[in-house]
Protein backbone atom coordinates (compact mmCIF):
# COMPACT_ATOMS: atom_id res chain seq x y z
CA UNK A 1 21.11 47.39 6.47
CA UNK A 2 24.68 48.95 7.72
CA UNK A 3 26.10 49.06 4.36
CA UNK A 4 23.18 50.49 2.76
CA UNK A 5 23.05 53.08 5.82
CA UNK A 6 26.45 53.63 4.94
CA UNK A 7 26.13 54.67 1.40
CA UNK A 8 22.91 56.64 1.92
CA UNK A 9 25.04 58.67 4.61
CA UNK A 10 27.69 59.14 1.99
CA UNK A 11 25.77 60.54 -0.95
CA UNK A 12 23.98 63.03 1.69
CA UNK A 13 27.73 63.77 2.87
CA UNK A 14 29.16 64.61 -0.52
CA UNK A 15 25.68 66.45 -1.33
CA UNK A 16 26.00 68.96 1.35
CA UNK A 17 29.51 69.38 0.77
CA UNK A 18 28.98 70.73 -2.85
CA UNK A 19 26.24 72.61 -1.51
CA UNK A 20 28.03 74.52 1.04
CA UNK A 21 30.79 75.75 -1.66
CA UNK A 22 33.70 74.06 -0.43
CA UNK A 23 36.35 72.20 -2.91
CA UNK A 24 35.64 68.90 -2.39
CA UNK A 25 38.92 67.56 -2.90
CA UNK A 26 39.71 69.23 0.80
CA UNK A 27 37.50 66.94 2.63
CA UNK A 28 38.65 63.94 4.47
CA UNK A 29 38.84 60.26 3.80
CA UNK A 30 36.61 61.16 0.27
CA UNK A 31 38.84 64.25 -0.95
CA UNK A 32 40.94 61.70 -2.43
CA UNK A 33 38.72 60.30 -4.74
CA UNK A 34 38.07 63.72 -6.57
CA UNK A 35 40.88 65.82 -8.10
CA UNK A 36 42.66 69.04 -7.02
CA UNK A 37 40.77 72.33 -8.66
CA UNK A 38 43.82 74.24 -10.75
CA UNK A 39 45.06 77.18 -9.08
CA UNK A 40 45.09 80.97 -10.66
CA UNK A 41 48.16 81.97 -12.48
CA UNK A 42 49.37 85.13 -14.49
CA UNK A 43 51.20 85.37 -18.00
CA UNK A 44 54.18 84.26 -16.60
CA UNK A 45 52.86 81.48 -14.55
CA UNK A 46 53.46 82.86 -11.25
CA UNK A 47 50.78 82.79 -8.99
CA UNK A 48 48.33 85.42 -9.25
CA UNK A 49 48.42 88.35 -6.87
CA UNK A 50 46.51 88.93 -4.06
CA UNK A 51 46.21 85.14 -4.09
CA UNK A 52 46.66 84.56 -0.56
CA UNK A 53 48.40 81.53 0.96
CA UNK A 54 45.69 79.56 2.50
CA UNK A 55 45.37 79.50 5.82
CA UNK A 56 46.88 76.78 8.12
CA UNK A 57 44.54 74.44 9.85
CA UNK A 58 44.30 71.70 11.92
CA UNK A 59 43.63 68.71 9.53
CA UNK A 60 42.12 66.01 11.15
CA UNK A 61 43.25 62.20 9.91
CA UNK A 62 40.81 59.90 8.70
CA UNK A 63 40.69 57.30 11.40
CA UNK A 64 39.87 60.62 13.50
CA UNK A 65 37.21 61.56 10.70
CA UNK A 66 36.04 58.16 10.63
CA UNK A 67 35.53 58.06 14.34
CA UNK A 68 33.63 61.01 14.74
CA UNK A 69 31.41 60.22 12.10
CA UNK A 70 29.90 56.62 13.50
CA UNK A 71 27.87 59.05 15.89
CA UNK A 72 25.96 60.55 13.09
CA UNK A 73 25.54 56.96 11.20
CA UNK A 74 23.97 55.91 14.43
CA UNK A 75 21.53 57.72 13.32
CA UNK A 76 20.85 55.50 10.22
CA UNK A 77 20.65 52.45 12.12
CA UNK A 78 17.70 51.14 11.70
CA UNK A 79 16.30 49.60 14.86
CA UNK A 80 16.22 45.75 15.02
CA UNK A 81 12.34 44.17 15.10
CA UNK A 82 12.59 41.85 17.73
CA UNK A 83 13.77 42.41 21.07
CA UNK A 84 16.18 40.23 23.37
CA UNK A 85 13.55 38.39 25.03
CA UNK A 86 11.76 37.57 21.75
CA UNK A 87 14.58 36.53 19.88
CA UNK A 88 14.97 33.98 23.06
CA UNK A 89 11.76 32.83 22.64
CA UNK A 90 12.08 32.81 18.85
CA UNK A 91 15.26 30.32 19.33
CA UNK A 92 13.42 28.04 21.91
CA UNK A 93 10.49 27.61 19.93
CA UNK A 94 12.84 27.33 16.97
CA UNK A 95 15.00 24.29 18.88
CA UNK A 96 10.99 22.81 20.09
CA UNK A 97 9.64 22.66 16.96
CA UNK A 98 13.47 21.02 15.59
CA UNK A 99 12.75 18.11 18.00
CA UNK A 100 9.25 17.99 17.61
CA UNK A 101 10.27 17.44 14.25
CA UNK A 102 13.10 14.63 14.85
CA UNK A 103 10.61 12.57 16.92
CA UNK A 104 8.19 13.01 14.09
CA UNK A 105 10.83 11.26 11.81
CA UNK A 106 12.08 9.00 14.68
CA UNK A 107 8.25 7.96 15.02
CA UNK A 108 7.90 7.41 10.65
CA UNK A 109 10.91 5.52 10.68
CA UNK A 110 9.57 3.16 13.29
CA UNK A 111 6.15 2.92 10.97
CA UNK A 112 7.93 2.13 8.01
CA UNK A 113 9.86 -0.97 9.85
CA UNK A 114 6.83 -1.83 10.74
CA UNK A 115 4.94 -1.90 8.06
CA UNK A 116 7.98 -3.78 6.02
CA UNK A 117 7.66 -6.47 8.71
CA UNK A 118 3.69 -7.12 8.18
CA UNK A 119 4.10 -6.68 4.78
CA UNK A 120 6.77 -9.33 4.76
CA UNK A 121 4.54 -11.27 7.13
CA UNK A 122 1.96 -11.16 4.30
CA UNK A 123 3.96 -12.29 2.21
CA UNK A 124 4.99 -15.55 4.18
CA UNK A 125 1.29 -16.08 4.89
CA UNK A 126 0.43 -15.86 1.17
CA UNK A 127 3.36 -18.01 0.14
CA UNK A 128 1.96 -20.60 3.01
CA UNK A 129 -1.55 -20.42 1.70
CA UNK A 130 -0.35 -20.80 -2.07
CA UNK A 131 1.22 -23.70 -1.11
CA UNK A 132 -1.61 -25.11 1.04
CA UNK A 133 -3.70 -24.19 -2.13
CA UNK A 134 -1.68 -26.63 -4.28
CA UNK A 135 -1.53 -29.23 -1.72
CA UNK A 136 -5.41 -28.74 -1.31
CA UNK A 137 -5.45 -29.60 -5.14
CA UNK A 138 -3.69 -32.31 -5.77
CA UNK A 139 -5.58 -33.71 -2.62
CA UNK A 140 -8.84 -32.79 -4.24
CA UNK A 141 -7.42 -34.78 -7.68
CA UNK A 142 -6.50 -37.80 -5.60
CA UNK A 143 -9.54 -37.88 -3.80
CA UNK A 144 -11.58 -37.43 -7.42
CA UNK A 145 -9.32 -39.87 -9.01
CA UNK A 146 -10.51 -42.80 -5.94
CA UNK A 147 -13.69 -41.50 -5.97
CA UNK A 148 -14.24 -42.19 -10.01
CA UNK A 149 -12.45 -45.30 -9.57
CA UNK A 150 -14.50 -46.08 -6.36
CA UNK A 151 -17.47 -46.03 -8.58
CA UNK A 152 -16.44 -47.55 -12.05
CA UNK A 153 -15.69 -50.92 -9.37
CA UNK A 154 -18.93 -50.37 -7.73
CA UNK A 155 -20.95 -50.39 -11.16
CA UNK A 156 -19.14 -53.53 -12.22
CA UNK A 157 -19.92 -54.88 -9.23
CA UNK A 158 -23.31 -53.91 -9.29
CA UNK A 159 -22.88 -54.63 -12.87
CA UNK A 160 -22.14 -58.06 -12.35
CA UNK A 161 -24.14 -58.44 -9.50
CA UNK A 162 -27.52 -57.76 -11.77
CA UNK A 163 -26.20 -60.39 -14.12
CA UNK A 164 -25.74 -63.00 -11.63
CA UNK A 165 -29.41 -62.37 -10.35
CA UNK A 166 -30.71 -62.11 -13.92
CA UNK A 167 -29.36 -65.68 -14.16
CA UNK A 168 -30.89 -66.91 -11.12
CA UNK A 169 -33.99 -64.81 -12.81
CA UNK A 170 -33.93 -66.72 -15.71
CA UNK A 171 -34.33 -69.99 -14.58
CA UNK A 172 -36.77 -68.71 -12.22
CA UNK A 173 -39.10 -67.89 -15.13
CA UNK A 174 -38.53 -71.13 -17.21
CA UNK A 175 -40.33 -72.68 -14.44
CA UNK A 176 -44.39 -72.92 -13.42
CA UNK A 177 -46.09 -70.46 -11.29
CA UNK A 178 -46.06 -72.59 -8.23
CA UNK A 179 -43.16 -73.88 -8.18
CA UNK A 180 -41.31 -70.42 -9.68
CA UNK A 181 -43.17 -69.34 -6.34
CA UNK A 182 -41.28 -72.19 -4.46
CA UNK A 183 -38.10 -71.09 -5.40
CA UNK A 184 -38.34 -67.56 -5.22
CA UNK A 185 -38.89 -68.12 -1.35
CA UNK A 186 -35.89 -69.65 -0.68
CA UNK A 187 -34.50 -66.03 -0.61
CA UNK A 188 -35.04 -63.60 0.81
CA UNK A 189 -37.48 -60.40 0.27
CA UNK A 190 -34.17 -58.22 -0.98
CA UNK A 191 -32.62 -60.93 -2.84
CA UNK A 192 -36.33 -62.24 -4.50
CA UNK A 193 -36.96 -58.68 -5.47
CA UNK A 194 -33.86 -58.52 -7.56
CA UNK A 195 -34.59 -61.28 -8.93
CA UNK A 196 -37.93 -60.75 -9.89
CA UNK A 197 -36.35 -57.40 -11.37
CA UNK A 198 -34.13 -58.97 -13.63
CA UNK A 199 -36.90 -60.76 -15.38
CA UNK A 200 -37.42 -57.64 -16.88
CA UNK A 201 -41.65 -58.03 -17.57
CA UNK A 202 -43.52 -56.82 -14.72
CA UNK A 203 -46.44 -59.17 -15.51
CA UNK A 204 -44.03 -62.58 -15.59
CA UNK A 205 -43.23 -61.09 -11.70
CA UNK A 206 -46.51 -60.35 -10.79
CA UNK A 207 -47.51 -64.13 -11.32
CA UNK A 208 -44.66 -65.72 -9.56
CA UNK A 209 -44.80 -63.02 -6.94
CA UNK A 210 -48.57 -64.15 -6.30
CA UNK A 211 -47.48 -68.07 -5.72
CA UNK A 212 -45.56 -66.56 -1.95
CA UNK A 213 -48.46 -67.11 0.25
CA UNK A 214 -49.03 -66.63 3.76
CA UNK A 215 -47.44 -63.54 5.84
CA UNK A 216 -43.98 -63.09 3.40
CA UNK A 217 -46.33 -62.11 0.86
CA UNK A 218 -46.44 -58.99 2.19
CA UNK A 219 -43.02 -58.86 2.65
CA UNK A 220 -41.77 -59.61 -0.69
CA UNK A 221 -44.35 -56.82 -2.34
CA UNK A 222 -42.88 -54.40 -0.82
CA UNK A 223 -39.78 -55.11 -1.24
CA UNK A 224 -40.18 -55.79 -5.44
CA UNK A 225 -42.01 -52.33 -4.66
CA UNK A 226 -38.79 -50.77 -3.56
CA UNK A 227 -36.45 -52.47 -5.68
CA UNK A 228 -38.26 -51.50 -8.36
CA UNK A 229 -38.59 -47.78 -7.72
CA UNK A 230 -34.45 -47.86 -7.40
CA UNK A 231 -33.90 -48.90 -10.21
CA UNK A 232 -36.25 -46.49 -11.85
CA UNK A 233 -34.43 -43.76 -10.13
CA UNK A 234 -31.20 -44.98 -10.87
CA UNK A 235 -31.82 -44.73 -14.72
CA UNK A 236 -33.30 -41.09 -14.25
């Protein structure tokens, strides 16, 4: 704004100076930048008459000129827009909001550690969990491995179990009622229901099953009942 003052206060300057008449080249601190008007002469080159000498004055340097200038370019300075007390406030608020702004950063950077810690937490916990997973597994194969062996024993148990009681079965039948009956009581209501199973002809059983009497009766039905609704199950 000073040096723009400045140069606005010049070009009025040097305006009113070529206003007013006078050679230009006379002024101070700027009469050097403009050249010296030629002076009158006659035929012979003299200087004209009546040319008078001009007169002596008191020239003024330019530091002087200078000097006495800066109260008139005071007048071109253009006020400032905020006072003393607001440019105080203006840097306090300034320095307030710079710290406001550091803890802001201070308080991110924390955040950020802390959010590369759970994430890294995660991390170990899904890692764990993977590996649990995989443990889990091959537990669940081991377990399904048994279990199917578990079972293929059991069925040739059971397997061979039947075929041992359709032996005992067998002979069973080749005999009469009552004596078939006879025999068949010798074991008991599980084991005689088996047996009576493995015959494989309801109607055989139903004859030697008749021969029980007394109380067991009773106990053996129920029994080739059950035994018999098992198996049916079991081949559903």
């Amino acid at each position: 704004m000073t040096v723009g003052g400045l140069s606005v206060f010049l070009v009025c300057f040097v305006g009113f100076v070529a206003l007013s008449g006078r050679d230009v080249s006379q002024v101070a601190v700027i009469g050097k930048l403009f050249p010296e008007p030629p002076k009158p002469q006659d035929e012979h080159g003299a200087p004209a008459a009546g040319t008078a000498k001009p007169e002596e004055k008191h020239e003024l340097s330019d530091a002087a000129v200078i000097e006495a200038s800066l109260g008139v370019l005071s007048a071109w300075t253009l006020p400032s827009p905020y006072s003393t007390s607001e440019l105080r406030h203006l840097a306090e608020e300034l320095k307030h909001r710079q710290e406001e702004l550091e803890a802001r950063e201070l308080g991110i950077a924390r955040r950020e550690r802390e959010v590369q810690e759970n994430e890294r937490e995660v991390e170990e916990r899904m890692k764990s969990m993977e590996e649990l997973r995989v443990h889990l597994e091959g537990l669940q194969q081991e377990l399904a491995t048994e279990e199917s062996e578990l079972a293929r024993k059991r069925d040739a148990a059971a397997a061979g179990e039947d075929a041992r009681w359709a032996e005992v079965g067998r002979v069973i039948a080749g005999l009469e009622d009552a004596e078939a009956g006879k025999r068949l009581q010798e074991y008991g209501p599980a084991d005689a229901a088996r047996i009576l199973r493995s015959l494989g002809d309801d109607e055989r059983a139903s004859e030697i099953l008749n021969q029980v009497q007394g109380p067991r009766w009773k106990e053996f039905v129920d029994a080739y009942t059950a035994e018999k609704a098992r198996s049916t199950a079991r081949r559903k």
